[in-house]
N, C-alpha and C. Protein backbone atom coordinates (compact mmCIF):
# COMPACT_ATOMS: atom_id res chain seq x y z
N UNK A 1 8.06 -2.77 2.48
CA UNK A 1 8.40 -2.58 1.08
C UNK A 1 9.56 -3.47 0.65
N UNK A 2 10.02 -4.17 1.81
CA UNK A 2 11.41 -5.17 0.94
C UNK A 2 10.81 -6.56 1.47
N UNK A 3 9.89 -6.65 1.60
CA UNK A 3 9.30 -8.43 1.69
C UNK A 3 9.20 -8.85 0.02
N UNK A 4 8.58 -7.74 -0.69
CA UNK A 4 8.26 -8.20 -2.27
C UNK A 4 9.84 -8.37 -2.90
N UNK A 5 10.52 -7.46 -3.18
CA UNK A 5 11.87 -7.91 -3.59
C UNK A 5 12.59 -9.21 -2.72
N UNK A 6 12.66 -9.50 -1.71
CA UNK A 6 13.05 -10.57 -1.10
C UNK A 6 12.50 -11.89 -1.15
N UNK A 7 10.87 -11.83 -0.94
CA UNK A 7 10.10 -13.15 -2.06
C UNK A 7 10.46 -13.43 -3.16
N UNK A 8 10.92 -12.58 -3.91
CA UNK A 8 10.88 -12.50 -5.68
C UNK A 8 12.35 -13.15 -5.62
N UNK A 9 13.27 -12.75 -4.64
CA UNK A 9 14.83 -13.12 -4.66
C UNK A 9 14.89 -14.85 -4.38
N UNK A 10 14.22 -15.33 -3.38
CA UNK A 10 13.87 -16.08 -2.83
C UNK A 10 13.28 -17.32 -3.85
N UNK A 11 11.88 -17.04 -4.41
CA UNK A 11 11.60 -17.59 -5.14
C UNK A 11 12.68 -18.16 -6.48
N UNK A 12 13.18 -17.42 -6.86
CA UNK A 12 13.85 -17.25 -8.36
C UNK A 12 15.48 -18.05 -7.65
N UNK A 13 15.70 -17.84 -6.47
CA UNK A 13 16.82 -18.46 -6.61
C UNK A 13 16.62 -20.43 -6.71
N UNK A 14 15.42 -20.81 -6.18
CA UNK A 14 14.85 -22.06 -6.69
C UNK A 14 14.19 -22.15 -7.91
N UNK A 15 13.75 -21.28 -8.26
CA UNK A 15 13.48 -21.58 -9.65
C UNK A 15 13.89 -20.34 -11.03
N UNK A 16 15.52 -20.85 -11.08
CA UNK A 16 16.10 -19.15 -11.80
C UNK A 16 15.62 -19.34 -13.32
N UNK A 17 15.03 -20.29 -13.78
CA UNK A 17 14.18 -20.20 -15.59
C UNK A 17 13.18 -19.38 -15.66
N UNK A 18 12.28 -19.35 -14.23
CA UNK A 18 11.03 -18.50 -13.75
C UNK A 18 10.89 -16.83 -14.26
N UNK A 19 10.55 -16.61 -15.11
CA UNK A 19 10.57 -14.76 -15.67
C UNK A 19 9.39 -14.28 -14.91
N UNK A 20 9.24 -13.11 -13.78
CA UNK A 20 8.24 -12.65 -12.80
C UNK A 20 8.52 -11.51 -13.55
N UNK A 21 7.03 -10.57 -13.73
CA UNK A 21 7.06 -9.18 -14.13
C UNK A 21 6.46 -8.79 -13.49
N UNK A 22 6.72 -7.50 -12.89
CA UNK A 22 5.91 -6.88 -11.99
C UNK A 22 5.45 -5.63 -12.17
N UNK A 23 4.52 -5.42 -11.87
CA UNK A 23 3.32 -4.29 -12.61
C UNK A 23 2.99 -3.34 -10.71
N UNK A 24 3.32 -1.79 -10.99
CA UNK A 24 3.12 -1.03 -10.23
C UNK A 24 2.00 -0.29 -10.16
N UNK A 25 0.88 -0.72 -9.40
CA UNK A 25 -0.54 -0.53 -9.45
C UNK A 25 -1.33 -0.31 -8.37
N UNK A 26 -2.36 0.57 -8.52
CA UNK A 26 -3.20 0.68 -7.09
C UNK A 26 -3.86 -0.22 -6.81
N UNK A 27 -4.36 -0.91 -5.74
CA UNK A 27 -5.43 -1.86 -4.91
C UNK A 27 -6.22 -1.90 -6.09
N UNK A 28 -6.97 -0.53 -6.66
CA UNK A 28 -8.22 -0.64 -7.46
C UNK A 28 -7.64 -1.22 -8.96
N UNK A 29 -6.88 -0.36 -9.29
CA UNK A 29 -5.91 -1.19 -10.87
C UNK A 29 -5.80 -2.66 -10.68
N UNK A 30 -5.03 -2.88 -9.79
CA UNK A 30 -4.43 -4.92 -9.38
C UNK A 30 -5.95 -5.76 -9.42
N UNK A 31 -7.21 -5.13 -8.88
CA UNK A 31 -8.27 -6.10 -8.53
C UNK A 31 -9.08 -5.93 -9.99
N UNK A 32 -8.77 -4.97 -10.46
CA UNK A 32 -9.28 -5.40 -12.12
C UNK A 32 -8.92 -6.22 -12.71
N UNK A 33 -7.31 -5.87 -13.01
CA UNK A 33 -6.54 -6.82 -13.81
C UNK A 33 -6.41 -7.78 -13.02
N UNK A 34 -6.33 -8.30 -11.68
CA UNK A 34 -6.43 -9.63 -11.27
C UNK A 34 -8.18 -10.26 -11.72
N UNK A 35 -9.04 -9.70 -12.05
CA UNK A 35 -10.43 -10.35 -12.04
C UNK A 35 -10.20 -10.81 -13.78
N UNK A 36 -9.96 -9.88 -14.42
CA UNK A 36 -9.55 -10.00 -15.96
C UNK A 36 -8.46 -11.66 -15.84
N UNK A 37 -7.74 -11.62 -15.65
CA UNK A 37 -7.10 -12.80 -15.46
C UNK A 37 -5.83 -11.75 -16.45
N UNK A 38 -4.94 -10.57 -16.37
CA UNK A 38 -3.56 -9.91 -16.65
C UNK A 38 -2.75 -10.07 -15.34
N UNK A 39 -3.28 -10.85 -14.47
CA UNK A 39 -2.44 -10.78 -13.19
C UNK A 39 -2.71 -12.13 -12.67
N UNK A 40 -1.55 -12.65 -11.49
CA UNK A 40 -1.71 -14.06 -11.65
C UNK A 40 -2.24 -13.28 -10.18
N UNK A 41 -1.23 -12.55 -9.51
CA UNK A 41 -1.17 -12.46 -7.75
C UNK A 41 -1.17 -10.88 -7.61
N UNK A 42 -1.49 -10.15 -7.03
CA UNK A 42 -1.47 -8.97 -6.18
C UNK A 42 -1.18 -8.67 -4.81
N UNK A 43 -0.14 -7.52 -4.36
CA UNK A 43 -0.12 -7.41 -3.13
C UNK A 43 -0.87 -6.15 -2.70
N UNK A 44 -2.38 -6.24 -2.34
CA UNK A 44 -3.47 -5.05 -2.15
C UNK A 44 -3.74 -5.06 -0.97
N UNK A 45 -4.37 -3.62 -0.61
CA UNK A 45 -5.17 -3.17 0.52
C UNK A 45 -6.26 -4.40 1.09
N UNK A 46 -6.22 -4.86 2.20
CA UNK A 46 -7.17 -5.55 2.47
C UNK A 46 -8.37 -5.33 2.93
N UNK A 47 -9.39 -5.37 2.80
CA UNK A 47 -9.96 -6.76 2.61
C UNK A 47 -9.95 -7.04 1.24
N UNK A 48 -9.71 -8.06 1.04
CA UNK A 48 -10.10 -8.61 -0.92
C UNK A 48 -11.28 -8.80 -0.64
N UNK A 49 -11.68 -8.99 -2.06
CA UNK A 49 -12.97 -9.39 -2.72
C UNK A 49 -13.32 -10.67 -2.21
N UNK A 50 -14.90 -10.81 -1.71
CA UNK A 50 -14.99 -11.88 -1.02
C UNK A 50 -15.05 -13.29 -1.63
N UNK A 51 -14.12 -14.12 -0.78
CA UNK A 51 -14.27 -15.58 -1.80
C UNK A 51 -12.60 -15.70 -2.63
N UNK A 52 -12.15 -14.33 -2.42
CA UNK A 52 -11.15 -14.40 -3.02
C UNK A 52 -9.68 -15.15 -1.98
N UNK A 53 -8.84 -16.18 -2.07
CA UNK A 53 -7.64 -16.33 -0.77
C UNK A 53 -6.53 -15.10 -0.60
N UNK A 54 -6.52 -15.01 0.50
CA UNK A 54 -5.81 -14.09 0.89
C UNK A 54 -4.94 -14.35 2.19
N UNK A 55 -3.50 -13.94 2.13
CA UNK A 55 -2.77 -13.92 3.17
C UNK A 55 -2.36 -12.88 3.03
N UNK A 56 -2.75 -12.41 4.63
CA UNK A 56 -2.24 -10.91 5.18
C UNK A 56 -0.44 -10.89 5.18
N UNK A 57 -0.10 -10.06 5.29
CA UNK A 57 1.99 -9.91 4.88
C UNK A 57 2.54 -8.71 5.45
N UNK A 58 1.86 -7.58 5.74
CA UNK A 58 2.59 -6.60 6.01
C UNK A 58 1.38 -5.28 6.75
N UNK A 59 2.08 -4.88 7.87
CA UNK A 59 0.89 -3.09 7.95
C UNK A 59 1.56 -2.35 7.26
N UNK A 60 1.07 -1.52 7.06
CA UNK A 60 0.78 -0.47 6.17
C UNK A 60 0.42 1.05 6.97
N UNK A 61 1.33 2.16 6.53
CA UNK A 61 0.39 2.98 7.05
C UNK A 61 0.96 4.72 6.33
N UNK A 62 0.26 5.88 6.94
CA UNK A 62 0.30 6.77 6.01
C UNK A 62 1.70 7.75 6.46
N UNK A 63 2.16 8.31 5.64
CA UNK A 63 3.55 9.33 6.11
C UNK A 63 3.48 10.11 5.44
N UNK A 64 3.58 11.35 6.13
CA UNK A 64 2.97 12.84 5.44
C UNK A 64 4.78 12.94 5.18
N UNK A 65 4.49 13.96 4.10
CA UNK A 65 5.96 14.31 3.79
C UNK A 65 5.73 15.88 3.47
N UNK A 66 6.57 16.53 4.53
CA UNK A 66 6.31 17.85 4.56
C UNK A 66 8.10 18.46 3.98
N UNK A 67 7.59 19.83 3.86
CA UNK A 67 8.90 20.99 3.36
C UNK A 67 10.04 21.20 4.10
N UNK A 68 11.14 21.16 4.18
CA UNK A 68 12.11 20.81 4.98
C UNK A 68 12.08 22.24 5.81
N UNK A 69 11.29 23.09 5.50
CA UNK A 69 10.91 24.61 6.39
C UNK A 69 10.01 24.39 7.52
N UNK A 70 9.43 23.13 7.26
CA UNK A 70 8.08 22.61 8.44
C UNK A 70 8.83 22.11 9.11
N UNK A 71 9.43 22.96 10.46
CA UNK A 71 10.27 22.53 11.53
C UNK A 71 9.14 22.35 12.85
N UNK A 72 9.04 21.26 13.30
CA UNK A 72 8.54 21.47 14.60
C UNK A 72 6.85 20.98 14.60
N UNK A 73 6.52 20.25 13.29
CA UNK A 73 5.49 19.42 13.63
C UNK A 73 5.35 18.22 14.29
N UNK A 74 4.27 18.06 15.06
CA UNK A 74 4.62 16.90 15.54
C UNK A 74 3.03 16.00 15.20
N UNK A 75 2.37 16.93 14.48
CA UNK A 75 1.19 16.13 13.84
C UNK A 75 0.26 16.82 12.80
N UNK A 76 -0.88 16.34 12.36
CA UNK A 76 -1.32 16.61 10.94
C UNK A 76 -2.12 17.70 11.61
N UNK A 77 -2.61 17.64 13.06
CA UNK A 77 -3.00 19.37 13.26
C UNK A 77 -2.73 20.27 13.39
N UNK A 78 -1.08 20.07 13.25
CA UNK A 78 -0.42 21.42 12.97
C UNK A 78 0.02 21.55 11.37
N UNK A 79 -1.07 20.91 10.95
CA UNK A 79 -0.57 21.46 9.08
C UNK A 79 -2.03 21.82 8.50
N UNK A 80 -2.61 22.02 9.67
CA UNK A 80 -4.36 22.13 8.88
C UNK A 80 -4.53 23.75 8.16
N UNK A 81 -3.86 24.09 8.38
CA UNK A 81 -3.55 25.47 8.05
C UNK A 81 -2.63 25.81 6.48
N UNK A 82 -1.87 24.68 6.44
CA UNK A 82 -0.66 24.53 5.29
C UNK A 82 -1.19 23.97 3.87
N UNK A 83 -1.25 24.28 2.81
CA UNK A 83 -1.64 23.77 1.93
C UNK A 83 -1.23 22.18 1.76
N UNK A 84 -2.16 21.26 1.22
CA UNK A 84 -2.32 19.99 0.90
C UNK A 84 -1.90 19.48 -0.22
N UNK A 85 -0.90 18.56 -1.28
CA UNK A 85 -0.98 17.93 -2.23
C UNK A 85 -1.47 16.29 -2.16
N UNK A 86 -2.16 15.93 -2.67
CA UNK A 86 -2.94 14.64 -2.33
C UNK A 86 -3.25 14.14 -4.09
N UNK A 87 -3.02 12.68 -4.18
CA UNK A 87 -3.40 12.40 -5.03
C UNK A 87 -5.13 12.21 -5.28
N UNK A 88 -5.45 12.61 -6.63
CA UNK A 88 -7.14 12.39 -6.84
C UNK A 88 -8.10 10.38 -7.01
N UNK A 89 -9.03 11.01 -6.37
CA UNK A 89 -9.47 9.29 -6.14
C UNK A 89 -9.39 8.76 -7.08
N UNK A 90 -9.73 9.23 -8.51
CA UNK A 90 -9.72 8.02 -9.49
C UNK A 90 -8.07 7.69 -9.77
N UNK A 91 -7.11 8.11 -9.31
CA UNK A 91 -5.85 7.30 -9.05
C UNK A 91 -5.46 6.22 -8.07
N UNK A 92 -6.14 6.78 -6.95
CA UNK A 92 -5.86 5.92 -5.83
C UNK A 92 -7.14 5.29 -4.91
N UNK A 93 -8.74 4.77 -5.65
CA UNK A 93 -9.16 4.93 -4.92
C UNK A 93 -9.69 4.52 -3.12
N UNK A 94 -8.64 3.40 -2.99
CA UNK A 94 -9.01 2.90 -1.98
C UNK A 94 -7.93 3.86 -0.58
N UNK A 95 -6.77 4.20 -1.12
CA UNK A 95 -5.75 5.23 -0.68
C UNK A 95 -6.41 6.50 -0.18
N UNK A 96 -7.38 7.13 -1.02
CA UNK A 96 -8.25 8.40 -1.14
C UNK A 96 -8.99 7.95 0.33
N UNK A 97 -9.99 6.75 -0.02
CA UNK A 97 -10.51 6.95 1.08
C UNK A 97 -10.77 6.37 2.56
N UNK A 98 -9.04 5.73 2.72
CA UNK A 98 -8.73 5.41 3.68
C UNK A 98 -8.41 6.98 4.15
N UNK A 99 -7.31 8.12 3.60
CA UNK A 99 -7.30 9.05 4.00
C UNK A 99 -8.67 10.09 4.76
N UNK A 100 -9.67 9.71 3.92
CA UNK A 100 -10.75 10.63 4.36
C UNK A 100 -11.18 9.93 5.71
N UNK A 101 -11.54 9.02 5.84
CA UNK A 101 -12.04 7.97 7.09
C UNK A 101 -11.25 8.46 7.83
N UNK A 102 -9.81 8.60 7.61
CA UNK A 102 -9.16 9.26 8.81
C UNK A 102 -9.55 10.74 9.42
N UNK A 103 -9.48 11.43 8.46
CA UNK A 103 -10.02 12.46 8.65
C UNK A 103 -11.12 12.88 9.44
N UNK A 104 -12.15 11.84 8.95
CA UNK A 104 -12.87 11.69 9.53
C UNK A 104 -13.21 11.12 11.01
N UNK A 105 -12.34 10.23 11.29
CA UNK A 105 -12.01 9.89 12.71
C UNK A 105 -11.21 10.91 13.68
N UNK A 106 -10.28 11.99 12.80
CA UNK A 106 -9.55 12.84 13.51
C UNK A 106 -10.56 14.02 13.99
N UNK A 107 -11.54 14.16 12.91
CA UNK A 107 -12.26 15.65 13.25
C UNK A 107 -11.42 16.74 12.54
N UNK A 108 -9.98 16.31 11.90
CA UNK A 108 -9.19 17.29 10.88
C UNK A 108 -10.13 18.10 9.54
N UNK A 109 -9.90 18.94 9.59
CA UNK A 109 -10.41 19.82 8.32
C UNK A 109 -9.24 21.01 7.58
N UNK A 110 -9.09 20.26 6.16
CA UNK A 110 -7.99 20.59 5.55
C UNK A 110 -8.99 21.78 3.84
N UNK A 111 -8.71 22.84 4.10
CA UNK A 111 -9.62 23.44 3.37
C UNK A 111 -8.20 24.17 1.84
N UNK A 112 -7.08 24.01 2.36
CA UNK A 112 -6.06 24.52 1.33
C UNK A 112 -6.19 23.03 0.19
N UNK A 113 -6.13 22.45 -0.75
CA UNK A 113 -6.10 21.28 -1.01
C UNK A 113 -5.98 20.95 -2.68
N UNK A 114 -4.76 20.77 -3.13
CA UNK A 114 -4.54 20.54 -4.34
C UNK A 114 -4.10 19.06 -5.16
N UNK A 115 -4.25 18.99 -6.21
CA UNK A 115 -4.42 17.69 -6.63
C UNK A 115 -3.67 17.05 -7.47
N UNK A 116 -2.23 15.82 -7.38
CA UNK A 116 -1.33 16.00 -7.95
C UNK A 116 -1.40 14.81 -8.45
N UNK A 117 -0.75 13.80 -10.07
CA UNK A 117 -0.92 12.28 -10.47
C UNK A 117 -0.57 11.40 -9.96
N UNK A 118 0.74 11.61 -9.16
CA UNK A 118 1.28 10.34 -8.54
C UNK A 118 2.24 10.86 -7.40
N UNK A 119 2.32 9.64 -6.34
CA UNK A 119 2.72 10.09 -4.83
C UNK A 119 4.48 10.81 -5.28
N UNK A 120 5.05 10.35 -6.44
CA UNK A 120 6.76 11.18 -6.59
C UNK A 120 6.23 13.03 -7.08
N UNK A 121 4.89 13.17 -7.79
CA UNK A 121 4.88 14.39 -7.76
C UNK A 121 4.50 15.09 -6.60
N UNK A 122 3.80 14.50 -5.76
CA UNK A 122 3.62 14.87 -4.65
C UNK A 122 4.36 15.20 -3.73
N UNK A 123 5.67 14.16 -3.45
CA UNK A 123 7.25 14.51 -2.98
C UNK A 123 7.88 15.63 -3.66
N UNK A 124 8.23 15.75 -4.72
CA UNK A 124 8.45 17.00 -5.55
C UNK A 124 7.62 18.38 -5.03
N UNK A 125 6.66 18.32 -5.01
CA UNK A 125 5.78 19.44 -4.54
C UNK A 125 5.90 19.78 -3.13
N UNK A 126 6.23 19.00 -2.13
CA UNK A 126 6.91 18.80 -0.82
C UNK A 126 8.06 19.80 -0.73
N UNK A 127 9.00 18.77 -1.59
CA UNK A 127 10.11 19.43 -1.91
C UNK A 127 10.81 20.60 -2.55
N UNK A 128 9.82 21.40 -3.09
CA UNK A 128 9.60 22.62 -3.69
C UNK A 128 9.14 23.55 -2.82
N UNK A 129 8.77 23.09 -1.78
CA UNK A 129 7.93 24.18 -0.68
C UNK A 129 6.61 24.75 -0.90
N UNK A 130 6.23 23.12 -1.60
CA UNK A 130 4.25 24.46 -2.20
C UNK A 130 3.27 24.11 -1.45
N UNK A 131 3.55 22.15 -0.95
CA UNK A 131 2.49 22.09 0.31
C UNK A 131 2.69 20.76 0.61
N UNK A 132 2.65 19.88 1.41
CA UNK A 132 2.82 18.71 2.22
C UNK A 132 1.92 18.03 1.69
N UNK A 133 2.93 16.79 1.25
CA UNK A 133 2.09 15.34 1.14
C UNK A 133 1.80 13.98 2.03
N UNK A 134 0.91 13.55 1.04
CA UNK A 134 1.26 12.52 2.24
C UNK A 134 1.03 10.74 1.17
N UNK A 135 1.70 10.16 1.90
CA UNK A 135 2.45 8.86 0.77
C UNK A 135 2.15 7.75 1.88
N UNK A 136 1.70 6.28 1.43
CA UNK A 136 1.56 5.04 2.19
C UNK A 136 3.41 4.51 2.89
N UNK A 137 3.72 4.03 3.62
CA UNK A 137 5.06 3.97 4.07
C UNK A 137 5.56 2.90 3.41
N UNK A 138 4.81 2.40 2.03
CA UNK A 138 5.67 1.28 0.95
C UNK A 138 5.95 2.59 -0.11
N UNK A 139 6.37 3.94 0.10
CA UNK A 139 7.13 4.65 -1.08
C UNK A 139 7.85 5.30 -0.40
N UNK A 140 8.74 4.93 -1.62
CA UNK A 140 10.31 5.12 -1.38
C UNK A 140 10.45 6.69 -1.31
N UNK A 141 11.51 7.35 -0.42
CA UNK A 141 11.36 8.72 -0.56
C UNK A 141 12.56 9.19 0.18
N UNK A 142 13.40 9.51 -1.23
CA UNK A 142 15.01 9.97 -1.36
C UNK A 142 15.17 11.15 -1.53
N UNK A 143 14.43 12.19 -0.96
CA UNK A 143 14.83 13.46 -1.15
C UNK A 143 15.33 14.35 -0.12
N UNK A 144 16.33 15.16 -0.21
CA UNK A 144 16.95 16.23 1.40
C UNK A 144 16.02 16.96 1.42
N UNK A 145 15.18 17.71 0.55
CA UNK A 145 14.44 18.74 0.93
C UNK A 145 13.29 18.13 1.55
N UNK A 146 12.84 17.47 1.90
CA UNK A 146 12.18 16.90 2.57
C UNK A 146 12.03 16.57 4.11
N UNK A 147 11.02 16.92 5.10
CA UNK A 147 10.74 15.85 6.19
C UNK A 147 9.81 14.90 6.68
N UNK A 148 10.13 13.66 7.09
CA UNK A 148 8.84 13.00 6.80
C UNK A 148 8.05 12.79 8.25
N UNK A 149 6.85 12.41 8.39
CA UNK A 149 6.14 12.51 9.71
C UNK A 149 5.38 11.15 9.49
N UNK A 150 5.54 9.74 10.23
CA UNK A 150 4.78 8.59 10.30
C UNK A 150 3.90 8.82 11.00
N UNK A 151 2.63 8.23 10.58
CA UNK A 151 1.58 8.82 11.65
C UNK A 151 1.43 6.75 12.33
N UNK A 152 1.34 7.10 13.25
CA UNK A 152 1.01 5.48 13.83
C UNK A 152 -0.33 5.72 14.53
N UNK A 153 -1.19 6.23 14.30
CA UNK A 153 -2.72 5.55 14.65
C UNK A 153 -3.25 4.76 14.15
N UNK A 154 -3.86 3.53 14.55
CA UNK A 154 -5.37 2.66 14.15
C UNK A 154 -5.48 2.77 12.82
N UNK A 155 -6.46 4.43 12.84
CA UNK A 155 -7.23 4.73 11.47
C UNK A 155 -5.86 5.08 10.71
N UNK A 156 -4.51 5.24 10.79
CA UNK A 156 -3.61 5.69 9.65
C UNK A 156 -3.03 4.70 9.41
N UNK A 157 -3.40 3.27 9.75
CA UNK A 157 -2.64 2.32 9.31
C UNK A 157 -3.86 1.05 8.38
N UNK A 158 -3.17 0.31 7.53
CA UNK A 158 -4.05 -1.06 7.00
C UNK A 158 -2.95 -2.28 6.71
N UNK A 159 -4.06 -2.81 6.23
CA UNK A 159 -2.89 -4.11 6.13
C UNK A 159 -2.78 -4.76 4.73
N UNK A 160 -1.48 -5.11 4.48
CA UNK A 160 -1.79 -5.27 2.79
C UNK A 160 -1.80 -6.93 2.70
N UNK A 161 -2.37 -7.55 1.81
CA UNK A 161 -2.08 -8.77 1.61
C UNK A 161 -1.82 -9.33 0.31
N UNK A 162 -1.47 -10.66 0.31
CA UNK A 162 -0.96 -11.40 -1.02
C UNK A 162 -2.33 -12.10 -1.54
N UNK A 163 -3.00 -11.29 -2.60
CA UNK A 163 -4.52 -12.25 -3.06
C UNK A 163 -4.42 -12.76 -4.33
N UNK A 164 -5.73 -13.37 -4.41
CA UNK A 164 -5.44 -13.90 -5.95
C UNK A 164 -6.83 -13.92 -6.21
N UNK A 165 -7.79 -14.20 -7.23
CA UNK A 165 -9.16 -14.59 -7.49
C UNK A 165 -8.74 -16.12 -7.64
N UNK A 166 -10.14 -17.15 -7.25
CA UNK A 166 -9.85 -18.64 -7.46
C UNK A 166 -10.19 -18.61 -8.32
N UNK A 167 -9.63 -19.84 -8.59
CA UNK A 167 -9.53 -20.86 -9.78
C UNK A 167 -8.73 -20.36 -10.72
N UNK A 168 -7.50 -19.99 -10.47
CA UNK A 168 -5.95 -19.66 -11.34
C UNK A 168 -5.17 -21.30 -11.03
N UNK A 169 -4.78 -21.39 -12.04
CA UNK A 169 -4.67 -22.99 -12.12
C UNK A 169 -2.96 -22.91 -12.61
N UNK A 170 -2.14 -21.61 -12.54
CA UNK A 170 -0.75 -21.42 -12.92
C UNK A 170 0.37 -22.38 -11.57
N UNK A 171 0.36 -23.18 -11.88
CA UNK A 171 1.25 -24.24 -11.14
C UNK A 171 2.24 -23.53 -9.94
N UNK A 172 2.54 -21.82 -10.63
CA UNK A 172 3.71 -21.34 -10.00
C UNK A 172 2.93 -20.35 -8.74
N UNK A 173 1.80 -20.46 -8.47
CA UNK A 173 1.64 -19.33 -7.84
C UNK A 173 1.49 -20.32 -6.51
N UNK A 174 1.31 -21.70 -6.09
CA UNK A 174 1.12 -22.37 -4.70
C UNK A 174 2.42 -21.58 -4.38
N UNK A 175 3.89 -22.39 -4.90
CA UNK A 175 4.97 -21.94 -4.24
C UNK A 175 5.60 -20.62 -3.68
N UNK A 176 5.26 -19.80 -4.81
CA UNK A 176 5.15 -18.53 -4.51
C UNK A 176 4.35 -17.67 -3.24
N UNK A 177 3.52 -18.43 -3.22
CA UNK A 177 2.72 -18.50 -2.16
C UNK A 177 3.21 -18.51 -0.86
N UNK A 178 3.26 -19.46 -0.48
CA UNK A 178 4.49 -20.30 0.29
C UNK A 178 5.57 -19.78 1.07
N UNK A 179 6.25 -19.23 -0.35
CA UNK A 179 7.76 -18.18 -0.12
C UNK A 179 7.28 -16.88 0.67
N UNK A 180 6.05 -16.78 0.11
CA UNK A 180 5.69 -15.28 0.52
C UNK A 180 5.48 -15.24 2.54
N UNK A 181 4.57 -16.43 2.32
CA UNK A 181 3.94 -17.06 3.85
C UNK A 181 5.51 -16.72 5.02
N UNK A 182 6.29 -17.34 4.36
CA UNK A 182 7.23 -17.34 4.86
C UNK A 182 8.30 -16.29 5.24
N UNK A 183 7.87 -15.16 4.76
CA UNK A 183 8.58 -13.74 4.66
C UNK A 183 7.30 -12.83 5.46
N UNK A 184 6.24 -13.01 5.47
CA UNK A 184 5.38 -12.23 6.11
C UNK A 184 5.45 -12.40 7.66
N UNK A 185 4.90 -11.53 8.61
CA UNK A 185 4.72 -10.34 9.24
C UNK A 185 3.87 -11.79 10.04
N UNK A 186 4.49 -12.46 11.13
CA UNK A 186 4.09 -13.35 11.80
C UNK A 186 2.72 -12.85 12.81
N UNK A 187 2.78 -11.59 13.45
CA UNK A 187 1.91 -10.58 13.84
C UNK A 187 0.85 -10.60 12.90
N UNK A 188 0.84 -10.64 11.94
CA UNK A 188 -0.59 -11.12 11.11
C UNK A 188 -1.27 -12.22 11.01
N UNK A 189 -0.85 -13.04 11.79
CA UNK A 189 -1.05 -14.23 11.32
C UNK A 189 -3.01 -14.78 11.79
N UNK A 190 -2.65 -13.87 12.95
CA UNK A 190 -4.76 -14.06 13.71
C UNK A 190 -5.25 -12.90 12.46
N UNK A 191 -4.75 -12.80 11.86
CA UNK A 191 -6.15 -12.06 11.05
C UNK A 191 -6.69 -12.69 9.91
N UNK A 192 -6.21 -13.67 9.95
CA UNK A 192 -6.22 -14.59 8.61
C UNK A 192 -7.67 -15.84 9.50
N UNK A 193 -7.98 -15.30 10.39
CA UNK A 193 -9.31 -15.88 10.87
C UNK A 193 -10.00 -14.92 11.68
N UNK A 194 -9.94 -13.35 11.10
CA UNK A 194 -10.51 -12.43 11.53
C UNK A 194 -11.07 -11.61 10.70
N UNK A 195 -11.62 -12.50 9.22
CA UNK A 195 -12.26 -11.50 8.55
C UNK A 195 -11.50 -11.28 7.44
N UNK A 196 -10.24 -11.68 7.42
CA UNK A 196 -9.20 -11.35 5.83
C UNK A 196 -9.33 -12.79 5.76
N UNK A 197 -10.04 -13.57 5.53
CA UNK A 197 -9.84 -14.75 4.95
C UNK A 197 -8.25 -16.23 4.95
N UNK A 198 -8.31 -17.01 4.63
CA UNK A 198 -7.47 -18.21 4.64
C UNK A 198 -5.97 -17.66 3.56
N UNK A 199 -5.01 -18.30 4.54
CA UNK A 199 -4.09 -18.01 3.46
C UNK A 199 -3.47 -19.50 3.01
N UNK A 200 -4.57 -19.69 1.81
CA UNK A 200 -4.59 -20.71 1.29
C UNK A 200 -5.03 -20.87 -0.47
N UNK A 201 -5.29 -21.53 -1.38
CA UNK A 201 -4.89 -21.03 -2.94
C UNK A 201 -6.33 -22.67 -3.34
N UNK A 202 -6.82 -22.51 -4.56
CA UNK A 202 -7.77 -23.20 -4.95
C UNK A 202 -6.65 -24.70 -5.39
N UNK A 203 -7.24 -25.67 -5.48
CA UNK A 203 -6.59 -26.90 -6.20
C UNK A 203 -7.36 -26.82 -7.05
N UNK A 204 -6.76 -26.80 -8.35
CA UNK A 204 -7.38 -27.26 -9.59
C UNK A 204 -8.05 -28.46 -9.75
């Protein structure tokens, strides 16, 4: 979660006239508005859309955030019992169903299960003591009443990357590019010929 502020720092200190706005969006939101042409670049769930360039940058993975009363878990099968706050798919949908795949790989069955707009109400609801969430490990999460649990399996982790759709012809996005290449997650670097595509940008 601090590669994007540190690109953006990075970038702008070579080019400080440069105005970057940045738009807080799911995988599924960013690949609209990146196809629409409201977005130059996105940093999404991988795999992109095929045909689209992509450089992998960072793993990714899921962190349940439980009630600061949930002493003594040491995994999501000891909360199968505890009520659930989870955001609903048409918010998150690629988030939704990376979670279920897991689930599905765990053999977990979560039958308490409620449905909240966004991963800070979900912390809130944590933090209230009504039922354990669970949040990707790029959100930020500043609260005492809270404890958090990283899950490091396989299926609880993905990888996010820097994409774009071709043929964006905005002069500023090679360099940017570039900066980014250069801040990413060297450990990614074989996957960029494993199926996530070239991390490389169209010439006009």
């Amino acid at each position: 979660k601090l590669l994007v502020p540190a690109a953006i720092a990075r970038f702008r200190a070579s080019r400080p006239g440069v105005a970057i706005e940045l738009n807080d969006l799911s995988t599924h939101h960013q690949l609209l508005a990146l196809a629409e042409g409201r977005l130059d670049l996105g940093f999404c769930r991988l795999p992109a859309p095929k045909g689209w360039p992509v450089l992998p940058v960072v793993r990714a993975h899921f962190v349940a955030v439980l009630p600061a009363g949930y002493q003594g878990v040491a995994g999501l099968a000891d909360l199968q019992e505890k009520p659930l706050a989870i955001l609903r798919r048409d918010k998150v949908p690629s988030f939704y169903d990376q979670f279920i795949h897991y689930l599905a790989q765990s053999g977990l069955r979560f039958q308490d299960i409620q449905y909240v707009n966004d991963f800070a109400a979900g912390i809130a609801t944590a933090a209230a003591g009504i039922a354990w969430t669970l949040v990707p490990s790029s959100t930020t999460i500043e609260h005492p009443d809270v404890l958090t649990l990283p899950l490091g399996e396989a299926d609880a982790s993905w990888i996010i990357g820097l994409i774009r759709p071709p043929g964006n012809d905005n002069p500023l996005v090679a360099p940017f590019w570039q900066t980014v290449a250069e801040l990413a997650d060297p450990a990614l670097t074989g996957l960029m010929t494993a199926g996530y595509g070239a991390p490389t940008w169209d010439t006009p």
